[in-house]
Protein backbone atom coordinates (compact mmCIF):
# COMPACT_ATOMS: atom_id res chain seq x y z
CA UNK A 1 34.53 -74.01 -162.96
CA UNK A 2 31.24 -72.43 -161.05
CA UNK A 3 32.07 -68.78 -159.87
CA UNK A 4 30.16 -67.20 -157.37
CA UNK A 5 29.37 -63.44 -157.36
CA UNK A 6 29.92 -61.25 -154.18
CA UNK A 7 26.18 -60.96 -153.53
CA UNK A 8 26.27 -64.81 -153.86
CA UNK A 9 29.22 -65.49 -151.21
CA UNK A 10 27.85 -63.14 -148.80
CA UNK A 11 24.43 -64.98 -148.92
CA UNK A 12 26.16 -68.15 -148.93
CA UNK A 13 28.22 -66.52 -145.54
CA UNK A 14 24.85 -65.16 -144.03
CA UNK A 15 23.21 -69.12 -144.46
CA UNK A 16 26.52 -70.90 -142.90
CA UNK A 17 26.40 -67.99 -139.80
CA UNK A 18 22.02 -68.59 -139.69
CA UNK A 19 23.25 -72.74 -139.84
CA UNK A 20 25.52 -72.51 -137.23
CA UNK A 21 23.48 -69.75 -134.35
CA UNK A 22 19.79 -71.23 -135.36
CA UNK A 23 21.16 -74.65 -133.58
CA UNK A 24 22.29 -72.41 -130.40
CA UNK A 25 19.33 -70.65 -129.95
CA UNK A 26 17.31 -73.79 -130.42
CA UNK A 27 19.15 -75.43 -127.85
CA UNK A 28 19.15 -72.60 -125.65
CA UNK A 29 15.37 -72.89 -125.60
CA UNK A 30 15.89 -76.87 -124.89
CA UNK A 31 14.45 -77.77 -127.58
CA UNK A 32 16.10 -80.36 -129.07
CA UNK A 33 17.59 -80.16 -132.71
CA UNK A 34 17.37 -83.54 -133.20
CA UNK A 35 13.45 -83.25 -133.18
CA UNK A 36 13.54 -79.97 -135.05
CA UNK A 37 16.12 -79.37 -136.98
CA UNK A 38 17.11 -75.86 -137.10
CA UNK A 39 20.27 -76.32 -139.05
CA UNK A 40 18.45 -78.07 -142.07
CA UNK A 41 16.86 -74.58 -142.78
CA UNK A 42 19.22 -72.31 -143.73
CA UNK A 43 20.61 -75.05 -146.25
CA UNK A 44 17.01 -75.57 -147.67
CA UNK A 45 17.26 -71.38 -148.13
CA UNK A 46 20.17 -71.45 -149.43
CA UNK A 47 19.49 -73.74 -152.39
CA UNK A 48 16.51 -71.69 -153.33
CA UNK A 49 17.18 -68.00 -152.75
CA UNK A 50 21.04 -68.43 -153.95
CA UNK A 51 21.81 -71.64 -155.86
CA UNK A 52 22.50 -75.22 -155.75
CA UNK A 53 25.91 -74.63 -155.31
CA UNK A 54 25.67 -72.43 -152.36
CA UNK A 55 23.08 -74.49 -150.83
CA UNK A 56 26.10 -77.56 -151.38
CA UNK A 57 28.77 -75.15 -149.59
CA UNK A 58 26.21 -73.85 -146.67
CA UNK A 59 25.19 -78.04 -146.13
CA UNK A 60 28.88 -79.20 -146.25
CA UNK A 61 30.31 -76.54 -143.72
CA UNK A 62 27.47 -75.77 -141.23
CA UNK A 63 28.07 -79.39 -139.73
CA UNK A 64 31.85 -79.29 -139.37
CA UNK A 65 32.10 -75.58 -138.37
CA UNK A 66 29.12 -75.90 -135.54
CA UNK A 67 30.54 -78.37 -133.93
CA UNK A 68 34.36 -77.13 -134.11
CA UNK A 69 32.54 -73.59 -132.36
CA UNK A 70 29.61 -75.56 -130.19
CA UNK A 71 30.21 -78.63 -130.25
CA UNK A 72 26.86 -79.58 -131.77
CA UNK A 73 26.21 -81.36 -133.55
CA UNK A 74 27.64 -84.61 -131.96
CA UNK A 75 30.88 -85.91 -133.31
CA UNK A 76 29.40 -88.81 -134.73
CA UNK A 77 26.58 -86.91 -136.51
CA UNK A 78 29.06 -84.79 -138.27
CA UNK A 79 30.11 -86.91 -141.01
CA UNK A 80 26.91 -88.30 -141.72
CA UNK A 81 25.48 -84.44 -141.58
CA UNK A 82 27.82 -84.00 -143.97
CA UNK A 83 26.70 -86.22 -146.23
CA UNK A 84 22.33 -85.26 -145.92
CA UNK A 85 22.65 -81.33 -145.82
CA UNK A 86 24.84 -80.69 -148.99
CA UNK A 87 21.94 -83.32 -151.11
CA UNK A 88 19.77 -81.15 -149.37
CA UNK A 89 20.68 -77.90 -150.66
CA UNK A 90 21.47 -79.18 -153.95
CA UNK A 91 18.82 -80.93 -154.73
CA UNK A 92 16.46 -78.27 -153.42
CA UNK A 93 18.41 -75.88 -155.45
CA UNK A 94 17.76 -77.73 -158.48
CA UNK A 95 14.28 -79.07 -157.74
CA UNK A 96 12.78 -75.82 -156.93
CA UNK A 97 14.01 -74.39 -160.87
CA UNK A 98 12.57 -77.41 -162.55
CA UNK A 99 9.31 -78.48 -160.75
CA UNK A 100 8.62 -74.56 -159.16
CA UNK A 101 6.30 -76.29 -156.82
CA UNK A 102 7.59 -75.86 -152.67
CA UNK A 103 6.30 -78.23 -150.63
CA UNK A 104 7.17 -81.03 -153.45
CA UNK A 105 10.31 -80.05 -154.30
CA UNK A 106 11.04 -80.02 -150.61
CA UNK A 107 9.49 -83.39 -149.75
CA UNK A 108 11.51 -84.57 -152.63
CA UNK A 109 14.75 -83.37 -151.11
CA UNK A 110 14.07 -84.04 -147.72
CA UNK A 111 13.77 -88.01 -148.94
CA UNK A 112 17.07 -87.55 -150.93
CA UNK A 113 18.88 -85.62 -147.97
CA UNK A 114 17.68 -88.46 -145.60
CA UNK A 115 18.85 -91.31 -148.24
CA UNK A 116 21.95 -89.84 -148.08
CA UNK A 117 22.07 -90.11 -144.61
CA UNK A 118 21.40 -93.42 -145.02
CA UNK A 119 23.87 -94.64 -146.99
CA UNK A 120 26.10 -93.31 -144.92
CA UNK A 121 24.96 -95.18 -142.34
CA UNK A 122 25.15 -98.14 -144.33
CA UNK A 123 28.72 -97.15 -145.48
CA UNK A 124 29.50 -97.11 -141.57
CA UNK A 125 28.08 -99.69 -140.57
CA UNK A 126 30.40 -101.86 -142.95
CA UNK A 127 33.20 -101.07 -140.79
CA UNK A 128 31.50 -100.43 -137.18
CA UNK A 129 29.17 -103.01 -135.24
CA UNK A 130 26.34 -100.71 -135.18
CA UNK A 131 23.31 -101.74 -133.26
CA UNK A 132 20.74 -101.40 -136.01
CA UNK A 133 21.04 -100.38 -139.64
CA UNK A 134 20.05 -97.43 -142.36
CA UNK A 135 16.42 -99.07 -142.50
CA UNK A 136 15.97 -98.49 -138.78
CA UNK A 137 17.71 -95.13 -138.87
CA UNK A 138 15.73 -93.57 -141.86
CA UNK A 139 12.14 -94.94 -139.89
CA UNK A 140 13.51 -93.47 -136.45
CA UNK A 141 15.12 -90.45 -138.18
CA UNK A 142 11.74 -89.86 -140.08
CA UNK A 143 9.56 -89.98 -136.74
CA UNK A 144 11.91 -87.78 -134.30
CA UNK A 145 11.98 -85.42 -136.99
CA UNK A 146 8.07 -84.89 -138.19
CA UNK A 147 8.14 -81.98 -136.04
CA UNK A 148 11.02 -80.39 -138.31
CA UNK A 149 9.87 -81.67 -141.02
CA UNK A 150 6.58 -80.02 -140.42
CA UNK A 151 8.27 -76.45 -139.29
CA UNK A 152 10.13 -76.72 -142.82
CA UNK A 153 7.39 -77.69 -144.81
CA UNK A 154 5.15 -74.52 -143.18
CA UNK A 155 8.11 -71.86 -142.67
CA UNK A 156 10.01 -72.41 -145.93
CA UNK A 157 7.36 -71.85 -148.85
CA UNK A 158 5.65 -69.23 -146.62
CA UNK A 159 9.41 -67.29 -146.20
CA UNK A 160 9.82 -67.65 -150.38
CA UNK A 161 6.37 -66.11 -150.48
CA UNK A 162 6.84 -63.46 -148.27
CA UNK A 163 10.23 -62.92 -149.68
CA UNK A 164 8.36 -62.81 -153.40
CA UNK A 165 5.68 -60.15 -151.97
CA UNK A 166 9.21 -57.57 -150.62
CA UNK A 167 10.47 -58.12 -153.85
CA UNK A 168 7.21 -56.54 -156.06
């Protein structure tokens, strides 16, 4: 059994609360969080500054609990936002201990996170008449979201830096 200590659940608390307002103010600038992205961040945080597990929790509630309070993300994003962020903040969690290098462990778990949505997808598709399938969505998904996947790839290894300079 994995037990989490207070200072863990709290941070794990503060990601899911950052995962669930980033979206709102995003959208309350119109721009659109399809493009950007806002709640992928505090999972990706999660994963490194807590753990894998916490970045799991923060990606497995943020979806369900925005859109029970917002309303975003769209109900039939949900489930398969449920299925990219927790690979994202596990495998950012883990990849970010074993290869200590940023920007590749976060390319490398943005392409698992978006495989994941994928498969899902797929796994829908099965049992809806969906217009186009995973390979479609992953080359669409890929292009809306260069602009997010840019901001990520920027703000993330430049907040662990900062974040590495408080703590000296």
């Amino acid at each position: 059994m994995i037990k989490l200590t207070s200072k863990e659940i709290t941070l794990t608390a503060l990601f899911i609360t950052l995962g669930i307002t980033l979206p709102i103010v995003f959208h309350q600038m119109a721009l659109a969080g399809r493009i950007f992205s806002p709640m992928h961040i505090p999972v990706f945080l999660a994963g490194i500054f807590v753990s894998p597990v916490s970045g799991l929790i923060v990606g497995l509630v943020c979806p369900l609990m925005s859109f029970l309070l917002t309303g975003m993300p769209p109900p039939y994003a949900v489930p398969l936002m449920s299925l990219e962020l927790p690979v994202y903040g596990v495998s950012i969690g883990i990849l970010i201990r074993v290869i200590k290098f940023p920007v590749l462990s976060l390319l490398l778990a943005m392409i698992l996170g978006r495989l994941a949505f994928a498969f899902g997808l797929f796994i829908f598709g099965l049992f809806l008449s969906l217009p186009y399938g995973p390979e479609a969505f992953v080359k669409v998904s890929v292009i809306t979201g260069l602009p997010g996947i840019a901001i990520q790839l920027i703000l993330i290894p430049l907040l662990m830096e900062a974040i590495q300079l408080v703590k000296k």
